[in-house]
N, C-alpha and C. Protein backbone atom coordinates (compact mmCIF):
# COMPACT_ATOMS: atom_id res chain seq x y z
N UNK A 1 0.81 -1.17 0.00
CA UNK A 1 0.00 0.00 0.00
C UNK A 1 0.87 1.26 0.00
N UNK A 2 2.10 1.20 0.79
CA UNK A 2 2.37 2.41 0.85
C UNK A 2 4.19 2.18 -0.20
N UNK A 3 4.15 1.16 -0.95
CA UNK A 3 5.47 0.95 -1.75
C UNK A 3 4.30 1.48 -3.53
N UNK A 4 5.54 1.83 -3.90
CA UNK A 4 4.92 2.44 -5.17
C UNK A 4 4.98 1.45 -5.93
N UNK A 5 4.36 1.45 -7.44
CA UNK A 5 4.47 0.40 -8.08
C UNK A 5 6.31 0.70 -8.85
N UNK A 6 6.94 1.71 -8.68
CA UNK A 6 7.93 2.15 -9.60
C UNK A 6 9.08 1.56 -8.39
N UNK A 7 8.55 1.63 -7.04
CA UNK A 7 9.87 0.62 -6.48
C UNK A 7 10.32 -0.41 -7.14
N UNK A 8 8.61 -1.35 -6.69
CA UNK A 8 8.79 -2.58 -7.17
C UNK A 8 9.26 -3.07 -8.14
N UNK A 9 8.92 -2.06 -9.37
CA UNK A 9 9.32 -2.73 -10.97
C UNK A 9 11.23 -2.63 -10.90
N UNK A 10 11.75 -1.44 -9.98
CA UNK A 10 13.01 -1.28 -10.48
C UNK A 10 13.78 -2.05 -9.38
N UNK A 11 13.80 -2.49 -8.74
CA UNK A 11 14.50 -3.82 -7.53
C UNK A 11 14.66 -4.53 -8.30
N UNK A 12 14.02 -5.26 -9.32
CA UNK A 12 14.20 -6.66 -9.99
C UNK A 12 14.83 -5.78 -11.56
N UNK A 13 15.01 -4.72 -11.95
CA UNK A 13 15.07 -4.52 -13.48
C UNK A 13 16.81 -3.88 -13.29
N UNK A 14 17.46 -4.30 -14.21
CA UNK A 14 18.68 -3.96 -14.71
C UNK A 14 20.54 -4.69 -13.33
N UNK A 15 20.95 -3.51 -13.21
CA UNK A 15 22.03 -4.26 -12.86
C UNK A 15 23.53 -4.38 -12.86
N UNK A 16 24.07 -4.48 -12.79
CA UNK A 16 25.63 -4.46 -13.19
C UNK A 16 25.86 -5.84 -13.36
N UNK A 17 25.44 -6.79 -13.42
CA UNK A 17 25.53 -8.57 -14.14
C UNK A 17 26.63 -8.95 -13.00
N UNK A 18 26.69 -10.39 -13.33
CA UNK A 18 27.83 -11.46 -12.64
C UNK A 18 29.35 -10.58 -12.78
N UNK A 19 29.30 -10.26 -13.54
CA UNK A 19 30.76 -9.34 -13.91
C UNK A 19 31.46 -8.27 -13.21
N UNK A 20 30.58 -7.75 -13.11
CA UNK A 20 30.70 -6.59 -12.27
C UNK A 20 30.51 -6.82 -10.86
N UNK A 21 30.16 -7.92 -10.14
CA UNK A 21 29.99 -8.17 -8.87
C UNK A 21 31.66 -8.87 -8.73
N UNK A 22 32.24 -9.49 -9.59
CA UNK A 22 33.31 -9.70 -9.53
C UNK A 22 34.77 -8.99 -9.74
N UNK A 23 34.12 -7.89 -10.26
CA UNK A 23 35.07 -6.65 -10.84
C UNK A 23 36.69 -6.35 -9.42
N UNK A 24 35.92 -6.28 -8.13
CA UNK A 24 36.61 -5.72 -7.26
C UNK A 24 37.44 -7.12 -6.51
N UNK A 25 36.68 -8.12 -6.56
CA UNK A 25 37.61 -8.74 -6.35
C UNK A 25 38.79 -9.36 -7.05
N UNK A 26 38.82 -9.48 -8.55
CA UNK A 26 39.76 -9.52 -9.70
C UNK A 26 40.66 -8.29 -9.27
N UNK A 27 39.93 -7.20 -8.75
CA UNK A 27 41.12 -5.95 -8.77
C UNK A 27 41.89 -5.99 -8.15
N UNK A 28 41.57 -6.72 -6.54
CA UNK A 28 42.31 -6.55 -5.36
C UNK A 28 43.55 -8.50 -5.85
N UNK A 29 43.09 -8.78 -6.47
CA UNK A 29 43.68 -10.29 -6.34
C UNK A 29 45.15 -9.53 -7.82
N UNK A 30 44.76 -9.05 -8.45
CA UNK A 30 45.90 -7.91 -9.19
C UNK A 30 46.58 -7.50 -8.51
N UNK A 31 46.31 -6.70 -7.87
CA UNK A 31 46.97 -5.78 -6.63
C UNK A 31 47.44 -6.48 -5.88
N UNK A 32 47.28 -7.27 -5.33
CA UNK A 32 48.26 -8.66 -4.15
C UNK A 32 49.32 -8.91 -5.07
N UNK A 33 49.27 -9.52 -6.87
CA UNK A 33 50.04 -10.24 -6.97
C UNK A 33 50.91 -9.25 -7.83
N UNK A 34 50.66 -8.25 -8.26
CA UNK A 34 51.85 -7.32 -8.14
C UNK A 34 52.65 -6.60 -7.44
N UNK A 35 52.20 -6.59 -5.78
CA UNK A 35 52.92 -6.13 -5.07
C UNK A 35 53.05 -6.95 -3.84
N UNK A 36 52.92 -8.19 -3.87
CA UNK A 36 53.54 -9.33 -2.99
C UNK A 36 54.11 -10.44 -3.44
N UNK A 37 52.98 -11.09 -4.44
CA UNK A 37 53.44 -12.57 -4.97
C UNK A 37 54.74 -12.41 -6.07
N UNK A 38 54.35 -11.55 -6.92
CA UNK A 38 55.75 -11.46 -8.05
C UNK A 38 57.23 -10.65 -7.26
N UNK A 39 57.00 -10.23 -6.52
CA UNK A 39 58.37 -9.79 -5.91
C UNK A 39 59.08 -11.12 -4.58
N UNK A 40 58.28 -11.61 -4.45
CA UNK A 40 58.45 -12.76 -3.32
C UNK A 40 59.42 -13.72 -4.76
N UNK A 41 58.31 -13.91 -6.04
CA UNK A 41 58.85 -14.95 -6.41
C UNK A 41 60.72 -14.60 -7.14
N UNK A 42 60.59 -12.96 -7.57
CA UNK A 42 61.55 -12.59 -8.38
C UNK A 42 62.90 -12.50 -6.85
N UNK A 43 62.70 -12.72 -5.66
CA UNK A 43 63.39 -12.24 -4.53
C UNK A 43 64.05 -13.75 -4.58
N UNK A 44 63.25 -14.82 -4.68
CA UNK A 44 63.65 -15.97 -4.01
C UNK A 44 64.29 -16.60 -5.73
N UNK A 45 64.09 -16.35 -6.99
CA UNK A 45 65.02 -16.71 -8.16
C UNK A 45 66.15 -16.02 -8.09
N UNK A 46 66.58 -14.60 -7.46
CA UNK A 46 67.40 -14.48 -7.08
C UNK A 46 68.63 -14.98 -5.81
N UNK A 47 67.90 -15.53 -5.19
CA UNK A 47 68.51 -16.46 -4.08
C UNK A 47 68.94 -17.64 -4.32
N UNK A 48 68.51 -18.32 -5.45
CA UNK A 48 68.84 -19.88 -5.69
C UNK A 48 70.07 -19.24 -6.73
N UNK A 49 69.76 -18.16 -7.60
CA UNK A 49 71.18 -18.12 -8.58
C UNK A 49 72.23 -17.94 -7.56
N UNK A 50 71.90 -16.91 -6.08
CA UNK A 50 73.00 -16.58 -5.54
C UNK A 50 73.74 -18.26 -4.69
N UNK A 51 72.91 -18.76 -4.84
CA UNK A 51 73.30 -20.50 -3.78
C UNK A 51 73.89 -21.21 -5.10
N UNK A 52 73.37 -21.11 -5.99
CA UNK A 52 73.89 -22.28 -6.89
C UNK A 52 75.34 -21.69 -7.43
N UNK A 53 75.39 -20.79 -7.27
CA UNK A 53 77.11 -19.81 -7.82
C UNK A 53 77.97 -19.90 -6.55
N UNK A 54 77.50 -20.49 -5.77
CA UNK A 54 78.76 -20.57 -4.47
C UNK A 54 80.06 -21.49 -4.83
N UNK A 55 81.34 -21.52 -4.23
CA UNK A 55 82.50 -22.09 -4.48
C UNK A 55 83.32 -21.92 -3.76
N UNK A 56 84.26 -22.66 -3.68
CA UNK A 56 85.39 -22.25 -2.27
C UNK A 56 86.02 -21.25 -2.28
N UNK A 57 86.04 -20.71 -1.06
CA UNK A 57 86.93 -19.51 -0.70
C UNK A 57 85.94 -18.41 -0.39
N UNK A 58 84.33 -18.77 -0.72
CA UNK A 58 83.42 -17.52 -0.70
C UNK A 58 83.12 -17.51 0.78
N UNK A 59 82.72 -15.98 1.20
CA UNK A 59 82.92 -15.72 2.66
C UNK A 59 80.98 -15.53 2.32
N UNK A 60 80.60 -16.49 3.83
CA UNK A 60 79.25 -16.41 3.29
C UNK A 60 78.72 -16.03 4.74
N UNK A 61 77.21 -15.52 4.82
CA UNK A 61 76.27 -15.58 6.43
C UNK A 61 75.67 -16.12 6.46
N UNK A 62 75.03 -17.07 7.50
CA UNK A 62 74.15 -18.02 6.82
C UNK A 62 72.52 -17.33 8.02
N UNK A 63 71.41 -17.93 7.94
CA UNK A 63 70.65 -17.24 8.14
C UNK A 63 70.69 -17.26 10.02
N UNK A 64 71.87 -17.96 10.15
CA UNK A 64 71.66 -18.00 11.84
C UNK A 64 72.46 -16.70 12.26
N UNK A 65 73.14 -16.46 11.43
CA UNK A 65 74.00 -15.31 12.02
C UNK A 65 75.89 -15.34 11.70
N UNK A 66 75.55 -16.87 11.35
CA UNK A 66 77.25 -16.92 11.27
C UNK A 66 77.80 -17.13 10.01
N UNK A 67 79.29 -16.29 10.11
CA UNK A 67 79.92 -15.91 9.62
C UNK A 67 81.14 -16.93 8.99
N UNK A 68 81.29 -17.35 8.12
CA UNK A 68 82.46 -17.89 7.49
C UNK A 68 83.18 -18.38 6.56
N UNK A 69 83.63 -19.24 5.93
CA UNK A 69 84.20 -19.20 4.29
C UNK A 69 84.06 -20.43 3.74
N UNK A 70 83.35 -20.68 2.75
CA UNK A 70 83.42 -22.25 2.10
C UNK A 70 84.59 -22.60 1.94
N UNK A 71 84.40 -23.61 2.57
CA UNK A 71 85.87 -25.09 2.46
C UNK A 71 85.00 -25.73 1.67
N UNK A 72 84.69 -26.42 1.20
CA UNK A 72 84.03 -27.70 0.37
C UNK A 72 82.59 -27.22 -0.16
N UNK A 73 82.09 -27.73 -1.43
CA UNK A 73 81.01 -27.79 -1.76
C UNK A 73 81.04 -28.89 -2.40
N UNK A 74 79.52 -29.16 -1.56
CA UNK A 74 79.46 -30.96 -1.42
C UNK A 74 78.11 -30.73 -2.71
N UNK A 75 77.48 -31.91 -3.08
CA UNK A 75 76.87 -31.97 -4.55
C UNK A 75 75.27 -32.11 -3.77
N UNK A 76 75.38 -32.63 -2.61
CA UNK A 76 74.37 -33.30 -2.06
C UNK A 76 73.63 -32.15 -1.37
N UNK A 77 73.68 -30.90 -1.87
CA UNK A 77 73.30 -29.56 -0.59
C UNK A 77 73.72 -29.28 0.22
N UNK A 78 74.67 -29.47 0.78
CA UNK A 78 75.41 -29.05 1.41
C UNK A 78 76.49 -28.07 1.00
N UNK A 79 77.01 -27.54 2.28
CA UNK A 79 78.88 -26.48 2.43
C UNK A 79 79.17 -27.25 3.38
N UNK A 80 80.62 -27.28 3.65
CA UNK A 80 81.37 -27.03 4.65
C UNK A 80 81.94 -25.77 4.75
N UNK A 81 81.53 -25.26 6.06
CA UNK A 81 81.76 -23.47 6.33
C UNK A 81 82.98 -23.43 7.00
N UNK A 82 84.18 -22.76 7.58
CA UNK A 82 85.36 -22.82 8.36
C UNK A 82 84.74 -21.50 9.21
N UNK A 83 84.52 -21.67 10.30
CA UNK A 83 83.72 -20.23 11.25
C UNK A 83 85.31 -19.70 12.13
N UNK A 84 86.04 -21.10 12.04
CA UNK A 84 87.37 -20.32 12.67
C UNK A 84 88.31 -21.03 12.54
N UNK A 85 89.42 -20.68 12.84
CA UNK A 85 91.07 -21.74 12.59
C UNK A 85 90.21 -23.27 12.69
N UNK A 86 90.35 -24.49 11.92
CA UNK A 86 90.21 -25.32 12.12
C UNK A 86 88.84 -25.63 12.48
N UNK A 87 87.74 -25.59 12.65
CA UNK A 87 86.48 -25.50 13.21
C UNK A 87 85.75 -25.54 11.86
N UNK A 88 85.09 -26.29 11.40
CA UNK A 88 84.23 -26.63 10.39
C UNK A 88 82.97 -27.16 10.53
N UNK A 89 81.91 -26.53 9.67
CA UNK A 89 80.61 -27.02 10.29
C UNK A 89 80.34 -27.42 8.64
N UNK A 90 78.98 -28.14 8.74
CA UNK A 90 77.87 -28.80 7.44
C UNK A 90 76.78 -27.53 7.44
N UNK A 91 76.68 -26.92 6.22
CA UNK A 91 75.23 -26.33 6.40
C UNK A 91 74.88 -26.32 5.06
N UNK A 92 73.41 -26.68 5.34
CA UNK A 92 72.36 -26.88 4.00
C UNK A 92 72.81 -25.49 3.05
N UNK A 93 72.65 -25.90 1.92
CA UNK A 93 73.42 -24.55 1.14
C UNK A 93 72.25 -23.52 0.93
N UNK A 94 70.46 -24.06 0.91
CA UNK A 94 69.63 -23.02 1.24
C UNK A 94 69.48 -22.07 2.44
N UNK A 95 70.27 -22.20 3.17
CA UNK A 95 70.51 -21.90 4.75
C UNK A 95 71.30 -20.44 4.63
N UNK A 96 72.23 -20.35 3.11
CA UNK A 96 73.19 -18.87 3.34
C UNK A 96 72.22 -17.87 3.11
N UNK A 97 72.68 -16.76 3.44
CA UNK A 97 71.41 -15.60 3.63
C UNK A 97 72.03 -14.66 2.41
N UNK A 98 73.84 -14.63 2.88
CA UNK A 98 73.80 -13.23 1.96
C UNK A 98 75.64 -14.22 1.48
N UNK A 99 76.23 -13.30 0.72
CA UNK A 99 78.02 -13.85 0.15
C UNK A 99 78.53 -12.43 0.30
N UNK A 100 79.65 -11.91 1.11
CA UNK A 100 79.69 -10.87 2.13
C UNK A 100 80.82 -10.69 0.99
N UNK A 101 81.64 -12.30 0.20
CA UNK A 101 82.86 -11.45 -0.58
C UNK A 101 83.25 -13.06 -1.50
N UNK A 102 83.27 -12.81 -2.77
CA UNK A 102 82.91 -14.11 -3.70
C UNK A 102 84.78 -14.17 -4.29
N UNK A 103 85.34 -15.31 -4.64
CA UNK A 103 86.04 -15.52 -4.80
C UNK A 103 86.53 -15.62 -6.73
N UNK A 104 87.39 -14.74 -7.28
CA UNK A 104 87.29 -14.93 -8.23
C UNK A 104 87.93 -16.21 -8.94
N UNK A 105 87.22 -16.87 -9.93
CA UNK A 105 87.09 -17.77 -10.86
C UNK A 105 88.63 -17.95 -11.14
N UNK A 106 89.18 -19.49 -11.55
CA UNK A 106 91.16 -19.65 -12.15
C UNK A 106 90.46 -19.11 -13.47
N UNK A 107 91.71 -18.40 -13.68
CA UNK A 107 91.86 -18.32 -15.17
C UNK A 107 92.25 -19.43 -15.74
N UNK A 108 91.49 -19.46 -17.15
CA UNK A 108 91.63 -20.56 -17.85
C UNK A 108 92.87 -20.34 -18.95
N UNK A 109 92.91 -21.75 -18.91
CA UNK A 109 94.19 -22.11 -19.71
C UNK A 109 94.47 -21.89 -21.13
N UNK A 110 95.10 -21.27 -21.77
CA UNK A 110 95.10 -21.62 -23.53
C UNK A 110 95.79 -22.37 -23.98
């Protein structure tokens, strides 16, 4: 009685469709993965080139805090680190954080 007939007809008529109810969440799932997911992934392809280029003599940190120089690189994932005179530890080679000072390459032979 007291709803007009011009409510009623326009509640059910027109719309912004399925599409547009989805519009904002497509926007925000954009927005995440350009400014979290693709820098996470471009952060961590940079981390495996920096692990897989390791070699003896490189002075590395590993994510515990310590400090010291590849003695050995083992095939199996592993380093052997030298933290001091004689003192050698095993650490998973995903474990180095940063390479503080890289050792240059023998020159090759002609």
């Amino acid at each position: 009685m007291f709803i007009t007939p011009a409510y009623a007809q326009a509640a059910g008529a027109g719309g912004i469709g399925a599409f547009g109810q989805f519009l904002p969440l497509i926007l925000i799932f954009a927005i995440m993965y350009f400014l979290l997911i693709r820098p996470q992934q471009k952060k961590l392809k940079e981390h495996k080139a920096m692990v897989e280029a390791l070699r003896r003599g490189d002075q590395v940190i590993t994510q515990g805090g310590i400090i010291g120089k590849v003695s050995k690189v083992k095939e199996d994932g592993e380093l052997e680190v030298e933290i001091a005179e004689g003192v050698k530890v095993r650490v998973v080679r995903s474990t180095i954080a940063t390479v503080l000072s890289k050792t240059e390459p023998a020159a090759a032979s002609k």
